[in-house]
Protein backbone atom coordinates (compact mmCIF):
# COMPACT_ATOMS: atom_id res chain seq x y z
CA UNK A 1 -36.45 34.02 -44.59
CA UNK A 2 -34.80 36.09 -47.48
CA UNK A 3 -31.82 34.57 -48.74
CA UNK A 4 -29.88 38.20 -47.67
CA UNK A 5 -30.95 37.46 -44.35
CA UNK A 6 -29.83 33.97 -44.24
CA UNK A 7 -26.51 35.10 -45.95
CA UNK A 8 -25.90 38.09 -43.48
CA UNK A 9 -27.09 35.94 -40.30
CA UNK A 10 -24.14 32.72 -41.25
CA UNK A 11 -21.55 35.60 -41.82
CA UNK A 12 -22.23 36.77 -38.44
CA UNK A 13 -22.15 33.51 -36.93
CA UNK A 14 -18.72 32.87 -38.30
CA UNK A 15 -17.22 36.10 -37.10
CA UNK A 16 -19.00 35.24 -33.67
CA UNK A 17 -17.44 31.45 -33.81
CA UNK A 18 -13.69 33.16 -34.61
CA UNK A 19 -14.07 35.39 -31.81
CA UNK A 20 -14.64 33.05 -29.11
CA UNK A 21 -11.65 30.69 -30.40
CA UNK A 22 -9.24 33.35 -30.29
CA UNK A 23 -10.04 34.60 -27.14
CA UNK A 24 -8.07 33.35 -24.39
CA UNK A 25 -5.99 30.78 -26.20
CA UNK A 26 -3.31 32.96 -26.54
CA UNK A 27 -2.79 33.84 -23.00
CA UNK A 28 0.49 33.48 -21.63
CA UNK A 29 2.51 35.17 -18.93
CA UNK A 30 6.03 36.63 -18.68
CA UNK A 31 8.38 35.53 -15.49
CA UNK A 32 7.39 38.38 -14.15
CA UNK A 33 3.47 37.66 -14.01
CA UNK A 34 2.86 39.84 -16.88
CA UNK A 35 0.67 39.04 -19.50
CA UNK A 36 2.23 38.76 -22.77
CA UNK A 37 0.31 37.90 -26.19
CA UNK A 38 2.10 36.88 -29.47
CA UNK A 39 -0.24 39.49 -31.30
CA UNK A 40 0.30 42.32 -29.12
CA UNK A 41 3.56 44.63 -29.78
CA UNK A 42 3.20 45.89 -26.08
CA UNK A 43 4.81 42.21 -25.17
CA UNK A 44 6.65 41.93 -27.81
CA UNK A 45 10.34 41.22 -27.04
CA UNK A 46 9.44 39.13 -24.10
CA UNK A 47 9.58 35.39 -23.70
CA UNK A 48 6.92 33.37 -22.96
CA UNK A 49 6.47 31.83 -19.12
CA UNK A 50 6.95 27.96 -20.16
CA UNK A 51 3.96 26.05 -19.69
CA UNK A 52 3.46 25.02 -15.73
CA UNK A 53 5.79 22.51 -14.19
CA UNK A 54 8.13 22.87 -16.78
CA UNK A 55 9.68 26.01 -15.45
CA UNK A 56 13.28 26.75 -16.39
CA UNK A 57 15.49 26.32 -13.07
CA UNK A 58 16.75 29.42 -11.25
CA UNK A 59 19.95 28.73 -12.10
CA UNK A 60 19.87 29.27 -16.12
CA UNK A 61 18.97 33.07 -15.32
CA UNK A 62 22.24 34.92 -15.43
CA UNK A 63 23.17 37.44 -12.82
CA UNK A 64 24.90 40.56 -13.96
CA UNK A 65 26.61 43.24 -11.78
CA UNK A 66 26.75 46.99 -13.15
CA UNK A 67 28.61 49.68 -11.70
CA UNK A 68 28.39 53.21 -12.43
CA UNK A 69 30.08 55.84 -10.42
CA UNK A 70 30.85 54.18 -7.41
CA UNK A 71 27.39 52.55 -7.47
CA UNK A 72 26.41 49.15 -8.11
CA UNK A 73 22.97 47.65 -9.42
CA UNK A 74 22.36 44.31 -10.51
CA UNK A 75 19.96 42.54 -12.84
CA UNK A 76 18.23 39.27 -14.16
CA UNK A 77 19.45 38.16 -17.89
CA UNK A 78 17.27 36.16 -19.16
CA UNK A 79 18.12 32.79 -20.99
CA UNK A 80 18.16 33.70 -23.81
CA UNK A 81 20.20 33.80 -27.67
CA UNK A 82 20.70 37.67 -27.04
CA UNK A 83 21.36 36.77 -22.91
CA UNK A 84 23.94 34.32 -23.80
CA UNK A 85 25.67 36.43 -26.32
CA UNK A 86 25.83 39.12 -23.76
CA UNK A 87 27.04 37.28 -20.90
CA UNK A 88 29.94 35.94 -23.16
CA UNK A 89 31.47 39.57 -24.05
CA UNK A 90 31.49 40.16 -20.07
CA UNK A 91 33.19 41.99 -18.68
CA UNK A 92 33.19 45.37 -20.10
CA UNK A 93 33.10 48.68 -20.10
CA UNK A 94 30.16 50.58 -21.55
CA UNK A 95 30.54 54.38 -22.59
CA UNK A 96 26.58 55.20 -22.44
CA UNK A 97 24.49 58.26 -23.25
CA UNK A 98 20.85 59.65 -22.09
CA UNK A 99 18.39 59.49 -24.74
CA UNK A 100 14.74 61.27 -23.48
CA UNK A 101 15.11 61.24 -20.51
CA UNK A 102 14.33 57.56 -20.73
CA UNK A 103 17.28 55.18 -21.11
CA UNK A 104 20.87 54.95 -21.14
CA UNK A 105 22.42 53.30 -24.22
CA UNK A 106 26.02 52.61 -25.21
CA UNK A 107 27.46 49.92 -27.60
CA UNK A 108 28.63 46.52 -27.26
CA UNK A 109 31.87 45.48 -28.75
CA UNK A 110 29.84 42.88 -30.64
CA UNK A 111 25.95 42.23 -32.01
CA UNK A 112 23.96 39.85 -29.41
CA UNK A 113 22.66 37.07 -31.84
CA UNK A 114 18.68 37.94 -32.60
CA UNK A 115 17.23 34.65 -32.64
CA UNK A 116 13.81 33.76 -31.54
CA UNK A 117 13.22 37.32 -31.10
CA UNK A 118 10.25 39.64 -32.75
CA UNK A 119 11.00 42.65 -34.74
CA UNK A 120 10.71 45.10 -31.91
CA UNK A 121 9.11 45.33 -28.05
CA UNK A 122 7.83 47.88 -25.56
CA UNK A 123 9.85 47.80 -22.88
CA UNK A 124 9.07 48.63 -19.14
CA UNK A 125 10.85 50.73 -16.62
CA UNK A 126 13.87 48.21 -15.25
CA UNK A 127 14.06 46.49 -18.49
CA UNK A 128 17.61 45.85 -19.95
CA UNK A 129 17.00 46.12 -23.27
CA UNK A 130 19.85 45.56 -26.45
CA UNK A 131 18.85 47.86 -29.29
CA UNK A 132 19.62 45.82 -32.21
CA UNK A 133 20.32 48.79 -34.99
CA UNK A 134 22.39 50.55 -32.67
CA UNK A 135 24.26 47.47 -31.45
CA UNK A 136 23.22 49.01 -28.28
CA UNK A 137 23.11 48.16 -24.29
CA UNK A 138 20.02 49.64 -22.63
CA UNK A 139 19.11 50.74 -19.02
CA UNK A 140 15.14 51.28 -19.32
CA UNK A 141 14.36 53.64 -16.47
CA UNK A 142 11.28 55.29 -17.74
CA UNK A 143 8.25 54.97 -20.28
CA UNK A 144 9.96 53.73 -23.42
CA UNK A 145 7.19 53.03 -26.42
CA UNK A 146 7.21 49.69 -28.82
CA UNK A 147 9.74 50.62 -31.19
CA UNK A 148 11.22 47.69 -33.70
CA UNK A 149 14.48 46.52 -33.10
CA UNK A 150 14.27 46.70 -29.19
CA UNK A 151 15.04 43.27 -27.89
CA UNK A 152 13.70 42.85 -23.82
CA UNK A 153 17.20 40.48 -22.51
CA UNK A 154 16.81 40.77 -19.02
CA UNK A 155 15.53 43.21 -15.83
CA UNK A 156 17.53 45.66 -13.33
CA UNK A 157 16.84 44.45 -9.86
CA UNK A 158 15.27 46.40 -6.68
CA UNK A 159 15.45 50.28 -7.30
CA UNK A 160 17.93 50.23 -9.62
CA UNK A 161 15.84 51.81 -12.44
CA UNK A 162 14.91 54.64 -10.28
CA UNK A 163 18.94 55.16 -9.23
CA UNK A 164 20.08 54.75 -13.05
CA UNK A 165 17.61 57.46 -13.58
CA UNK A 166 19.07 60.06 -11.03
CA UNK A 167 22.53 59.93 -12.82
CA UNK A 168 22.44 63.00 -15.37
CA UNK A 169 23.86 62.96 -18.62
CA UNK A 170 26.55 60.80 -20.24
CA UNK A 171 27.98 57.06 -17.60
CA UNK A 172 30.43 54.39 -17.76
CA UNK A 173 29.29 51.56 -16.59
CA UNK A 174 30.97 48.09 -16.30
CA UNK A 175 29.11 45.04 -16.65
CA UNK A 176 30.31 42.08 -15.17
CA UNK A 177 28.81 38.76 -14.12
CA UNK A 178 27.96 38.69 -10.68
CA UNK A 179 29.48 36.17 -8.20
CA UNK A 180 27.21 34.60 -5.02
């Protein structure tokens, strides 16, 4: 066999051999049961389901009330640097705005601590969200893209997405942790 031959042939084999170990090592799941990937920006901003059997117990995932109006959602913060950081400036009171038709944002009175997190995520309708440029809260209630700086910290529970998203224009909403 030509030594081109012999040269193309081990390059292929070697691309084929890479391949197959990447695929499927990297396969991990959110606590949600979605797939997340460490190369993919579409899971970006998510943590990792620990391996199985060493689940974190229910009780480090924070519960946070929110009330807007004279309605009240709650949601899931997850156990995290930014989670922690948030849970420690509750309560308060959140002066938020519309942006797209998409979210609601409105600052915190201090930056949620960034560490462990990528540079950005693409978050999913009920995803609470803290927007790290902006020093903002955010209410995901429709198709936000990856964007850097967007750091996932927890979910809204039941239908509160599709509520948030009825209210028009400009909320206060108070955040507080939620009791029983």
């Amino acid at each position: 066999m030509p030594a081109s031959r012999v040269t193309v042939r081990t390059a292929m084999s070697a691309v084929l051999v890479l391949t197959l170990v990447g695929c499927g090592s990297n396969r991990q799941f959110d606590d949600t049961g979605r797939e997340t990937s460490a190369t993919s920006p579409s899971s970006a901003g998510r943590a990792a389901a620990p391996p199985s059997g060493t689940a974190a117990p229910r009780g480090e995932q924070m519960k946070i009330q929110i009330t807007i109006n004279d309605q009240q959602f709650q949601a899931t913060i997850f156990n995290s640097a930014a989670g922690r950081d948030l849970i420690a400036q509750l309560p308060l009171t959140v002066d938020m705005v519309d942006h797209g038709a998409v979210e609601k944002t409105g600052p915190l009175p201090a930056p949620l601590s960034l560490d462990g997190q990528p540079e950005g995520a693409d978050p999913d309708v009920g995803d609470v969200g803290y927007y790290a440029p902006g020093n903002d809260l955010v209410f995901y209630y429709g198709d936000q893209s990856y964007f850097p700086g967007i750091v996932i910290i927890g979910r809204l529970d039941g239908d509160a997405a599709s509520r948030i998203a009825e209210l028009d224009g400009a909320v206060t909403a108070t955040v507080e942790p939620r009791t029983a």
